[in-house]
N, C-alpha and C. Protein backbone atom coordinates (compact mmCIF):
# COMPACT_ATOMS: atom_id res chain seq x y z
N UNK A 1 1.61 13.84 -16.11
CA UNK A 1 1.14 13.25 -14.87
C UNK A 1 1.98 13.77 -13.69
N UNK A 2 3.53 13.81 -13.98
CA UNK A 2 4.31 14.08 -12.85
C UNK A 2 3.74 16.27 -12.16
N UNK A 3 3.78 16.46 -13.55
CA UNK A 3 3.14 18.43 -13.04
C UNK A 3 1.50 17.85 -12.09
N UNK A 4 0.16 16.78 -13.02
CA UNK A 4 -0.17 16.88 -12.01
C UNK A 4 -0.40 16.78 -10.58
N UNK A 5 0.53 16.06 -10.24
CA UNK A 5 0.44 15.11 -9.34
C UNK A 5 1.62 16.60 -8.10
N UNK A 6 2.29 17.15 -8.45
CA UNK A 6 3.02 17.67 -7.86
C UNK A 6 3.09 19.20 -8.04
N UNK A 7 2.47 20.03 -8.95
CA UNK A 7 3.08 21.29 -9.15
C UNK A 7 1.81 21.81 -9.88
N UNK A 8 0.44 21.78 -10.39
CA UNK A 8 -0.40 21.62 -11.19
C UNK A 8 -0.64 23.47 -10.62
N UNK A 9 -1.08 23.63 -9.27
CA UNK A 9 -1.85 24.60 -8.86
C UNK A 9 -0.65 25.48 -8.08
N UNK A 10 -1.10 26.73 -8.21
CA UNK A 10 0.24 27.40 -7.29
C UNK A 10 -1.33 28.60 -6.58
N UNK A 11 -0.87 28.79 -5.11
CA UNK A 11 -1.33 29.88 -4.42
C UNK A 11 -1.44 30.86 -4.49
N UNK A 12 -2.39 31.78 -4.96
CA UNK A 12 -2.90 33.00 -5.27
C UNK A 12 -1.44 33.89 -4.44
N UNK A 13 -0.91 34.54 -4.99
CA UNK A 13 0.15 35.99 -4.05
C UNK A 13 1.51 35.06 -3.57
N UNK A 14 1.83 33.82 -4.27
CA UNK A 14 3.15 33.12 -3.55
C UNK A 14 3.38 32.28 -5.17
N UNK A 15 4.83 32.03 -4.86
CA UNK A 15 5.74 31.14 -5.52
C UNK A 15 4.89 29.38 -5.49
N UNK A 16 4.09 29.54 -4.58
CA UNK A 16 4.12 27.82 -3.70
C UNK A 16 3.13 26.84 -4.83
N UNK A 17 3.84 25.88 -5.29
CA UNK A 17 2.64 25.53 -6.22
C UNK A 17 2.55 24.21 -5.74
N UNK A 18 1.59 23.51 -6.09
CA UNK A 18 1.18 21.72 -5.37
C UNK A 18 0.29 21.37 -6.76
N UNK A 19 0.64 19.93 -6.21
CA UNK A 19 -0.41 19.23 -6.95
C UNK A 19 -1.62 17.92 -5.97
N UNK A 20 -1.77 17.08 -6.83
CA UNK A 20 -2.89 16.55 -6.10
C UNK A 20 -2.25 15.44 -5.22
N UNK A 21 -1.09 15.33 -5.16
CA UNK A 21 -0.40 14.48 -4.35
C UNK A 21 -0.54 15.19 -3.27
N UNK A 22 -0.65 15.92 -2.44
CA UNK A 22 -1.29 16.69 -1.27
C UNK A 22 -2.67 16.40 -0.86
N UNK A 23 -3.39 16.27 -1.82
CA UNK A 23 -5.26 16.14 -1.77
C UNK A 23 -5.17 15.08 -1.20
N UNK A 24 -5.07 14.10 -2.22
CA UNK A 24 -4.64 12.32 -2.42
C UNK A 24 -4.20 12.11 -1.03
N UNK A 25 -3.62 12.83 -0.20
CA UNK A 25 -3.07 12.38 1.10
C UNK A 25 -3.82 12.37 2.08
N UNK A 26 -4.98 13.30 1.87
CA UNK A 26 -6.18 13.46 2.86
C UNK A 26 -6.62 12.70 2.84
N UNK A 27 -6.80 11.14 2.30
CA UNK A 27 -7.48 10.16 2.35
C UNK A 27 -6.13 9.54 3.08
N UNK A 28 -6.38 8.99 4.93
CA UNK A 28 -5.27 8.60 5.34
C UNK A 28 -5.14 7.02 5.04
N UNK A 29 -4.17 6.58 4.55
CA UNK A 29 -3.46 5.09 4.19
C UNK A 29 -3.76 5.17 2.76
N UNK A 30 -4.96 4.82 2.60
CA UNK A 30 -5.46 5.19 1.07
C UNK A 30 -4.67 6.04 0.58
N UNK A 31 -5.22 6.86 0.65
CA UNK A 31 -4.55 7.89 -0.34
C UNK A 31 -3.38 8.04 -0.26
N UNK A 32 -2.55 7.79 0.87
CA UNK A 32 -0.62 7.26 0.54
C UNK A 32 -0.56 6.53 -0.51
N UNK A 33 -1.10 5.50 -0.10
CA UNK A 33 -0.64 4.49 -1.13
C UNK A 33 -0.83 4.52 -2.58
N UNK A 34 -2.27 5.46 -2.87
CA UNK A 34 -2.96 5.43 -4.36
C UNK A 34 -1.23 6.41 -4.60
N UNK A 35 -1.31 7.68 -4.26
CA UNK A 35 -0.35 8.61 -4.72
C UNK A 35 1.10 7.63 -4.85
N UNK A 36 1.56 6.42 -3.86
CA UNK A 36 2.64 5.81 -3.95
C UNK A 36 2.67 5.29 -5.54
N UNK A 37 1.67 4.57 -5.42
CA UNK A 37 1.37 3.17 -6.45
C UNK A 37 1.56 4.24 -7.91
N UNK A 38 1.24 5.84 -7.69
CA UNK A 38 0.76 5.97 -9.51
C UNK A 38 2.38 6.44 -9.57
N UNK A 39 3.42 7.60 -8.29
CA UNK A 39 4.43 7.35 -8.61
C UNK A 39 5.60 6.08 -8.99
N UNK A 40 5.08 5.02 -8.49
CA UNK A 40 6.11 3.94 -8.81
C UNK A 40 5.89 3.72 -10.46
N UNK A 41 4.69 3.43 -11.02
CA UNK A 41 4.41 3.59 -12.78
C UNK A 41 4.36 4.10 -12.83
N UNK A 42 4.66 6.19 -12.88
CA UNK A 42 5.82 6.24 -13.30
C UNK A 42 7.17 6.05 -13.67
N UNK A 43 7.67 5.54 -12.35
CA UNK A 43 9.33 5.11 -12.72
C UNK A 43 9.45 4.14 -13.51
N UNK A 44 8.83 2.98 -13.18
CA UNK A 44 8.24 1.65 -14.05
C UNK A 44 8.53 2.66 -15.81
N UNK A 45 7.31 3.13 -15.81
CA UNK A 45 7.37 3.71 -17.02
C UNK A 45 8.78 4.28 -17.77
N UNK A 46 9.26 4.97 -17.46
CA UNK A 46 10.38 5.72 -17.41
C UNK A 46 11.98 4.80 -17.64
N UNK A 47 11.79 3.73 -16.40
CA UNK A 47 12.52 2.34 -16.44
C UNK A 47 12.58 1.59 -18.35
N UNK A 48 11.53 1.30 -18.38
CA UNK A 48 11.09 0.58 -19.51
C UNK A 48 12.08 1.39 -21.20
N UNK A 49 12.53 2.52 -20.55
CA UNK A 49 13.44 3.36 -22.03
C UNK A 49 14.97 3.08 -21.26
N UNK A 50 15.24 2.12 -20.62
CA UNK A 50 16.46 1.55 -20.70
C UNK A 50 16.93 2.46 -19.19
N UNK A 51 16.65 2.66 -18.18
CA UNK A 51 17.71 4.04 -17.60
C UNK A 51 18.65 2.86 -16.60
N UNK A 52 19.80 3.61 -16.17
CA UNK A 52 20.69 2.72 -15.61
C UNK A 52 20.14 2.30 -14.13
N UNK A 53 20.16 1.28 -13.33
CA UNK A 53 19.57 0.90 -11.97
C UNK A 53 20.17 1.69 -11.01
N UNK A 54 21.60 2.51 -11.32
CA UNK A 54 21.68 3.64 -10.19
C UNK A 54 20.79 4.73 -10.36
N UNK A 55 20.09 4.67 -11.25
CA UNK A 55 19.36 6.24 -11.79
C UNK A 55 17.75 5.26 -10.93
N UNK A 56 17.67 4.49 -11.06
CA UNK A 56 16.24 3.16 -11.20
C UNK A 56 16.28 3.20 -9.58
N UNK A 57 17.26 3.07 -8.67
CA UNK A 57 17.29 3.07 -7.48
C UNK A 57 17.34 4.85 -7.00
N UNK A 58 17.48 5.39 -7.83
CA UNK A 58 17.43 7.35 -6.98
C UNK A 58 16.01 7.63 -7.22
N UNK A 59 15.44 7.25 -8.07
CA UNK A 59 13.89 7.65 -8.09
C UNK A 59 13.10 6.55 -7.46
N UNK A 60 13.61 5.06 -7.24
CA UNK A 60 12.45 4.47 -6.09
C UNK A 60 12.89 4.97 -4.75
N UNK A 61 13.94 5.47 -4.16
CA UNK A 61 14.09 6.11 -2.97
C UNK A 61 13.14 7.53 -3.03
N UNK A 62 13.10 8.26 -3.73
CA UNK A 62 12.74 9.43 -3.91
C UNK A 62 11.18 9.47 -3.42
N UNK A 63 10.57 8.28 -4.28
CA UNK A 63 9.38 8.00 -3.94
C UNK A 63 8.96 7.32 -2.25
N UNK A 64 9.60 6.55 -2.44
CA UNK A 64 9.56 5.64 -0.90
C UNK A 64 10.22 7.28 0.21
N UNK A 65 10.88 7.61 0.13
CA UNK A 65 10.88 9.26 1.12
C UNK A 65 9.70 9.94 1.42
N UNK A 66 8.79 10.20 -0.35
CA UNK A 66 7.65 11.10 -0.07
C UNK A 66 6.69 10.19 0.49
N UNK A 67 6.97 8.74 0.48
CA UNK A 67 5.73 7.39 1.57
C UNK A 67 6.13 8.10 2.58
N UNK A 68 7.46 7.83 3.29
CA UNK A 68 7.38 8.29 4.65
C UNK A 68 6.99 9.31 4.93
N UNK A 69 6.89 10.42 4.24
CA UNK A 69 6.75 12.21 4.69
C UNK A 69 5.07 12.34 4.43
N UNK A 70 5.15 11.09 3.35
CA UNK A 70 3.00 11.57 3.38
C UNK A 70 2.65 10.53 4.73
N UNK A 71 3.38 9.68 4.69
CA UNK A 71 2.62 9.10 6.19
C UNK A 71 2.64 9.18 7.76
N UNK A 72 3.15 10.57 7.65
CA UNK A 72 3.61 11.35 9.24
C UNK A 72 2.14 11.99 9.38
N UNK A 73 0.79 11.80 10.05
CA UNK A 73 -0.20 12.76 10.12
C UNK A 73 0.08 14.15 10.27
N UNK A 74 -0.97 14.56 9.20
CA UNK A 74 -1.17 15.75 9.58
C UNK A 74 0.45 16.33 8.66
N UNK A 75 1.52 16.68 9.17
CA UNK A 75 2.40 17.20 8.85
C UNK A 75 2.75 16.56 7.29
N UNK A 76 2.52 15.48 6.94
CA UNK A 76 2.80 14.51 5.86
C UNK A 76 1.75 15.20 4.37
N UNK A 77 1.16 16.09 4.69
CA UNK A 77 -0.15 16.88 4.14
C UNK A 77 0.99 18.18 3.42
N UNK A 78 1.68 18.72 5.14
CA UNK A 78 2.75 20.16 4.63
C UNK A 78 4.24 19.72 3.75
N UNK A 79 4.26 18.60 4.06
CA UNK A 79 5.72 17.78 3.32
C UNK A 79 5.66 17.55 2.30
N UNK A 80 4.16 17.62 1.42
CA UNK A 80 3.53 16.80 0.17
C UNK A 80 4.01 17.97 -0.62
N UNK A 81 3.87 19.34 0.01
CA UNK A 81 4.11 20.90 -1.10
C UNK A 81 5.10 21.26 -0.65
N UNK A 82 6.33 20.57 0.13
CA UNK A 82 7.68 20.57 -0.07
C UNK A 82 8.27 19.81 -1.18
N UNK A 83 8.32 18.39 -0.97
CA UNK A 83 8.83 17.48 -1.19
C UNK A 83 8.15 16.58 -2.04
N UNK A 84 8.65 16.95 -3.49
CA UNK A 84 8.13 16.68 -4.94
C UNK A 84 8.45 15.85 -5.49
N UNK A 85 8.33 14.35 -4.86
CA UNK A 85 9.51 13.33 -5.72
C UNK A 85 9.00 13.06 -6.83
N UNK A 86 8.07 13.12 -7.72
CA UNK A 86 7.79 13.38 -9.06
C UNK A 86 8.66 14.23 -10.22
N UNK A 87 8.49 15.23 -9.00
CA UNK A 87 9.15 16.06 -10.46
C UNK A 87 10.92 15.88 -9.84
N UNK A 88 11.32 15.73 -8.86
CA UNK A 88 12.43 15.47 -8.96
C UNK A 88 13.27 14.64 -9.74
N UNK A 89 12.20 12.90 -9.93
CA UNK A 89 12.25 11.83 -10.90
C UNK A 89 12.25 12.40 -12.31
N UNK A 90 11.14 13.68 -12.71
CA UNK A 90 11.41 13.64 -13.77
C UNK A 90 12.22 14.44 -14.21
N UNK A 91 12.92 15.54 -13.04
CA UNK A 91 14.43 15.82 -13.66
C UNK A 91 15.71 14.51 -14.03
N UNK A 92 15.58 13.96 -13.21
CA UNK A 92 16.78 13.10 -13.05
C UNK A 92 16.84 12.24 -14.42
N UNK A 93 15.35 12.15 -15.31
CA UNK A 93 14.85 11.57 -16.61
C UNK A 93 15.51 12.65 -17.19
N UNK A 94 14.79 13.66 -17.53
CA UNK A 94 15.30 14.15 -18.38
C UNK A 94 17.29 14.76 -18.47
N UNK A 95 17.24 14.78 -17.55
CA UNK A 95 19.06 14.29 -17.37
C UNK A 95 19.61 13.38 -18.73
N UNK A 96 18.79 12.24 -18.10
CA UNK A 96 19.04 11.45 -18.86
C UNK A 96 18.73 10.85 -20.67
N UNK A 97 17.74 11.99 -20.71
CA UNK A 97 17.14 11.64 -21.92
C UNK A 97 18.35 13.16 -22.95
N UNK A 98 18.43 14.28 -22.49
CA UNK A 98 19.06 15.58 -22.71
C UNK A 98 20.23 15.46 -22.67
N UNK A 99 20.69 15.17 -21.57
CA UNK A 99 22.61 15.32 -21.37
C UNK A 99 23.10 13.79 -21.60
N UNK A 100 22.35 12.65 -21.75
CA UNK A 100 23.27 11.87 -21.58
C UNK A 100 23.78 11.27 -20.21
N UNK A 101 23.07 11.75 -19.22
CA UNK A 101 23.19 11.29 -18.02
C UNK A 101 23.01 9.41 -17.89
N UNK A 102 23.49 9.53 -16.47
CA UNK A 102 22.48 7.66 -16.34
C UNK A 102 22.53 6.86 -17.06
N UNK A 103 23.37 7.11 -17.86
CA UNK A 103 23.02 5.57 -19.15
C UNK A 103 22.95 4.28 -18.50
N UNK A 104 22.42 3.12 -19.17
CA UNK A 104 22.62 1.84 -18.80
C UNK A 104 21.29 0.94 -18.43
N UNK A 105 21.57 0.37 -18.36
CA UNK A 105 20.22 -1.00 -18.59
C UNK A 105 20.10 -1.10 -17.32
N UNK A 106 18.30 -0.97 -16.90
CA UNK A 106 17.94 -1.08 -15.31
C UNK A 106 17.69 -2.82 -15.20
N UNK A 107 18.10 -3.61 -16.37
CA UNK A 107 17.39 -4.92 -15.60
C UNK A 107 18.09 -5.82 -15.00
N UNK A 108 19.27 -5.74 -14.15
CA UNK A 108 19.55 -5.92 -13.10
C UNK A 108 19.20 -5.67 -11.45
N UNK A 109 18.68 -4.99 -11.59
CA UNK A 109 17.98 -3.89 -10.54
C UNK A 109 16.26 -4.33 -10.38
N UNK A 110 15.91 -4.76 -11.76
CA UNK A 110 13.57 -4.55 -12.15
C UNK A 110 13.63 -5.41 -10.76
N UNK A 111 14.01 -6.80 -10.80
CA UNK A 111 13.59 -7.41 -9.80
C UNK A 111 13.68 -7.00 -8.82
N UNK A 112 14.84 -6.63 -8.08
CA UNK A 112 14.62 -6.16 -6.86
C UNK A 112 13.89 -5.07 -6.71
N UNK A 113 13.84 -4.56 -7.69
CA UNK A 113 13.30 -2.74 -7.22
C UNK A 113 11.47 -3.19 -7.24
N UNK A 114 10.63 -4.25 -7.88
CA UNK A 114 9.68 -5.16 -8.04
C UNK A 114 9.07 -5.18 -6.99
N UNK A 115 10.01 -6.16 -6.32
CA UNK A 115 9.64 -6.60 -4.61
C UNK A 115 10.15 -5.80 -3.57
N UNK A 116 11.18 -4.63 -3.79
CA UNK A 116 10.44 -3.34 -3.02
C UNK A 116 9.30 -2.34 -2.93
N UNK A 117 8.97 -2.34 -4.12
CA UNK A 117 7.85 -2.13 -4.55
C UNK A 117 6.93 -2.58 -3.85
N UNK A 118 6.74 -3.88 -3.63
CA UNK A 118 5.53 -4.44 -3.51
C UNK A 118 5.72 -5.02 -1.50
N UNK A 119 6.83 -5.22 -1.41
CA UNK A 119 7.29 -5.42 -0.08
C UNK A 119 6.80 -3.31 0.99
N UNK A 120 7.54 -2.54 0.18
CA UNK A 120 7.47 -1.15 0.94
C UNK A 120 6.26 -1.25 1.89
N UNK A 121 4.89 -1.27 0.34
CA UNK A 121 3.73 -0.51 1.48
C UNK A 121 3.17 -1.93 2.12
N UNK A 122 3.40 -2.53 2.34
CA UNK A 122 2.93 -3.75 3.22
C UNK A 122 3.72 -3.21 4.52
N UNK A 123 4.88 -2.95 4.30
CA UNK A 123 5.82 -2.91 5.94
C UNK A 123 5.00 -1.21 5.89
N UNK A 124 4.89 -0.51 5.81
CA UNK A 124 4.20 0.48 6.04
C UNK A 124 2.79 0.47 5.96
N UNK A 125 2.00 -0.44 5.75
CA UNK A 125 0.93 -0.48 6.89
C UNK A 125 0.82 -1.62 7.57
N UNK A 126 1.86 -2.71 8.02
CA UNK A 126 1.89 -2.37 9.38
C UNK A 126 2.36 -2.08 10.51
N UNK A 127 3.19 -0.99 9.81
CA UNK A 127 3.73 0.51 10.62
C UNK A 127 2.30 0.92 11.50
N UNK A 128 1.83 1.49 10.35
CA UNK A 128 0.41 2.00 10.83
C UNK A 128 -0.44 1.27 11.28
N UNK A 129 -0.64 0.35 10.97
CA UNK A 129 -1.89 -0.72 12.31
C UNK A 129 -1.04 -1.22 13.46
N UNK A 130 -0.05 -1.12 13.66
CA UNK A 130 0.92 -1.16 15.13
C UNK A 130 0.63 0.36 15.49
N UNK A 131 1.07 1.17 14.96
CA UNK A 131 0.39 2.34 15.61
C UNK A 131 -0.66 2.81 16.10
N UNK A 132 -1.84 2.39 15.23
CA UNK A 132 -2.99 2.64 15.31
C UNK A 132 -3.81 1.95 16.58
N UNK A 133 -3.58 0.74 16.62
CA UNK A 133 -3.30 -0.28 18.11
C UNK A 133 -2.90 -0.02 19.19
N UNK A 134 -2.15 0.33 18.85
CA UNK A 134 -0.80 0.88 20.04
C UNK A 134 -1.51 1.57 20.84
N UNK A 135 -2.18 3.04 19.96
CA UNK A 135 -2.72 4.43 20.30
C UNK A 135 -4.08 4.08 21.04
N UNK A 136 -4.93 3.44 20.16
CA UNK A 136 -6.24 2.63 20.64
C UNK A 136 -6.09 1.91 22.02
N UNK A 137 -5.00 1.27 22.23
CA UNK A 137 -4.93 0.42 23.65
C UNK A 137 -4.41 1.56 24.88
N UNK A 138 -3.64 2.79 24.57
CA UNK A 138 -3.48 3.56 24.32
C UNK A 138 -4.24 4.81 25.94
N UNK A 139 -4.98 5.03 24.94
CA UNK A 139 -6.39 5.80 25.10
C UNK A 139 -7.32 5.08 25.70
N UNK A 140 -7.79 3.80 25.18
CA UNK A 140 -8.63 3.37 25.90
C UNK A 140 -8.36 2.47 27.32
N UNK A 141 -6.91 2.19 27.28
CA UNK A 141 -6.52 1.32 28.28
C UNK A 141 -7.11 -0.18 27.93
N UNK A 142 -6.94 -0.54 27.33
CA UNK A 142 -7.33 -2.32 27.55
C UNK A 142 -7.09 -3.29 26.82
């Protein structure tokens, strides 16, 4: 899931590869959030084989970064085939599953990391309907 979502397709004559976490973004709010929601189960997932809550807190930041960078218009589209927090998460896993990295029990951390979860994209849209308002009163004056 993490290759497709981030690295699946690469550009005919370049290094540059993407996945559908770029597409997924063309649907604006929507599609932030669908692409947010399937990276967080991942980590969820990933969480659930014990990883330590400093490792549990570097991959919900990772994700909550690529929220902000997919929700910049327009540019949040070119940030999506930079900035891969998928596969970054699933280095930082396999760290941990290979070397021995991260050890330690995330359930100190589930809860809070839960209701960031579920707190994030609420304060980020209404980021965006203050913006969207804003712009609308804006433009139209009234």
């Amino acid at each position: 899931m993490t290759f497709l979502l981030d690295s699946e397709f690469r550009i005919p004559g370049t290094e540059v590869r993407f996945g559908l976490d770029p597409v997924i973004g063309l649907f604006p709010i929507i599609g932030d959030l669908v692409s947010y929601v399937i990276s967080a189960l991942l980590v969820f997932t990933m969480a659930q084989n014990g990883i330590s809550g400093k490792l549990l807190l570097k991959m919900l930041a990772n994700i909550f970064i690529d929220l902000i960078i997919s929700g910049i218009p327009m540019a949040g589209q070119i940030g999506d085939f930079f900035y891969k927090a998928n596969n970054m998460n699933l280095k930082l896993y396999k760290e941990y599953l290979e070397e021995g990295k991260h050890r330690g029990s995330a359930a100190p951390v589930l809860l809070v990391a839960l209701l960031l979860l579920i707190a994030l994209p609420i304060v980020f849209g209404i980021m965006v309907f203050y913006t969207a308002s804003t712009l609308y009163h804006w433009i139209f004056n009234t």
